[in-house]
Protein backbone atom coordinates (compact mmCIF):
# COMPACT_ATOMS: atom_id res chain seq x y z
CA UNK A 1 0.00 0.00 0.00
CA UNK A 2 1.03 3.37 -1.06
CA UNK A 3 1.41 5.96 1.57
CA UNK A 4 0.27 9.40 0.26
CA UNK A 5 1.65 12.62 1.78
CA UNK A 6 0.88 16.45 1.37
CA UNK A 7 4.02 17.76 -0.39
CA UNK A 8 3.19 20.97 1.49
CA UNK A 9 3.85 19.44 5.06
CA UNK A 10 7.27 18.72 6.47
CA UNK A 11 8.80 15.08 5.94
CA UNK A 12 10.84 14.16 8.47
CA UNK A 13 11.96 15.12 12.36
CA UNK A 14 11.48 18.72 13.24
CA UNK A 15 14.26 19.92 15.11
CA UNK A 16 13.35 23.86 16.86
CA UNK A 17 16.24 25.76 16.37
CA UNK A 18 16.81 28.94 19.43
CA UNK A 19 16.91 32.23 17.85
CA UNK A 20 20.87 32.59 18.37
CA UNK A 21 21.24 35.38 16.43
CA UNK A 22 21.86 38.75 17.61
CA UNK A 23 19.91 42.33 16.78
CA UNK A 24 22.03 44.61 14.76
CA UNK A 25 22.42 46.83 16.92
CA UNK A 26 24.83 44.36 18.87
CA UNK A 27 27.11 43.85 15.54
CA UNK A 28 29.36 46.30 15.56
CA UNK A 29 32.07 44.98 18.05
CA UNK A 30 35.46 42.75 17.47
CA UNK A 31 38.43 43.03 15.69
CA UNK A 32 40.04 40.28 14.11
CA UNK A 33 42.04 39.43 10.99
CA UNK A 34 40.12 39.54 8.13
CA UNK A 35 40.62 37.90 4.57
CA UNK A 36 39.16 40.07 1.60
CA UNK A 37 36.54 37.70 -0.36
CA UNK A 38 34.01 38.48 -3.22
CA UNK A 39 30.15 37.61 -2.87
CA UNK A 40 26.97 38.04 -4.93
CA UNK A 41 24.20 38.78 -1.95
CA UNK A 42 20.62 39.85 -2.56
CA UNK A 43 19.41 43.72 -3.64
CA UNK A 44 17.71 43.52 -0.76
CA UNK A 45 19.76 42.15 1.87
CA UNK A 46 22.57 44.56 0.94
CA UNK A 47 19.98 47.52 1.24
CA UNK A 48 18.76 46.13 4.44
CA UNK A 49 22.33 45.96 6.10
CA UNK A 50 23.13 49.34 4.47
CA UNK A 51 20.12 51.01 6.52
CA UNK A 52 20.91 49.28 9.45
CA UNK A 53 24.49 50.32 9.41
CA UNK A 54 23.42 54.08 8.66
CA UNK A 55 21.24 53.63 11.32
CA UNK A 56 24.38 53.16 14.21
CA UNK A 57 26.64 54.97 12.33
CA UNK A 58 28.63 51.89 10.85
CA UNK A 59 30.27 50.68 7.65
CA UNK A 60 27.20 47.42 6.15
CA UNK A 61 30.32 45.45 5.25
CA UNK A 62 31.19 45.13 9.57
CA UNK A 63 27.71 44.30 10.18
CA UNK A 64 27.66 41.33 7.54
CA UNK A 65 30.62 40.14 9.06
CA UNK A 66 29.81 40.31 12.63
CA UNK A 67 26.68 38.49 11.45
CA UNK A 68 28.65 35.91 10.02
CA UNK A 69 31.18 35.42 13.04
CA UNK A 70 28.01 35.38 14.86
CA UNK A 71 26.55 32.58 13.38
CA UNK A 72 30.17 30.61 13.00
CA UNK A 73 30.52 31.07 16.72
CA UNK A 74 27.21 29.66 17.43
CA UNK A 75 27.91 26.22 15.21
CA UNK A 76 31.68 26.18 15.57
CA UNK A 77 31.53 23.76 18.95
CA UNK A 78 28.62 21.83 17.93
């Protein structure tokens, strides 16, 4: 017998994931060596960190990276 499924619903275990991620207003501390890299993001998401970092007086590129240290911090001991 065929089991039928809604493609709509998740398949699988659901695992809730904590909101680790900080505010942006919290992203615009550390220094540490940085390597120069090239990216294609999103319109949007550059616009988005671009008003965020006008917002507290900030540069978008440091609050992309603190995001991304962020996160890497976060999954770096699991």
């Amino acid at each position: 017998m065929k089991k039928n499924h809604d493609s709509d619903m998740p398949v699988g275990k659901i695992r809730v994931v904590k909101d680790f991620l900080p505010p942006p207003e919290v992203l615009f501390v550390g220094v540490d060596e940085k390597v120069r890299v090239n990216i294609y993001l999103s319109k949007a998401s550059i616009q988005y960190f671009k008003k965020q970092a006008q917002k507290h007086h900030t540069k978008y590129q440091k609050v992309i990276r603190e995001l991304l240290d962020s996160y890497v911090m976060q999954h770096h001991a699991a």
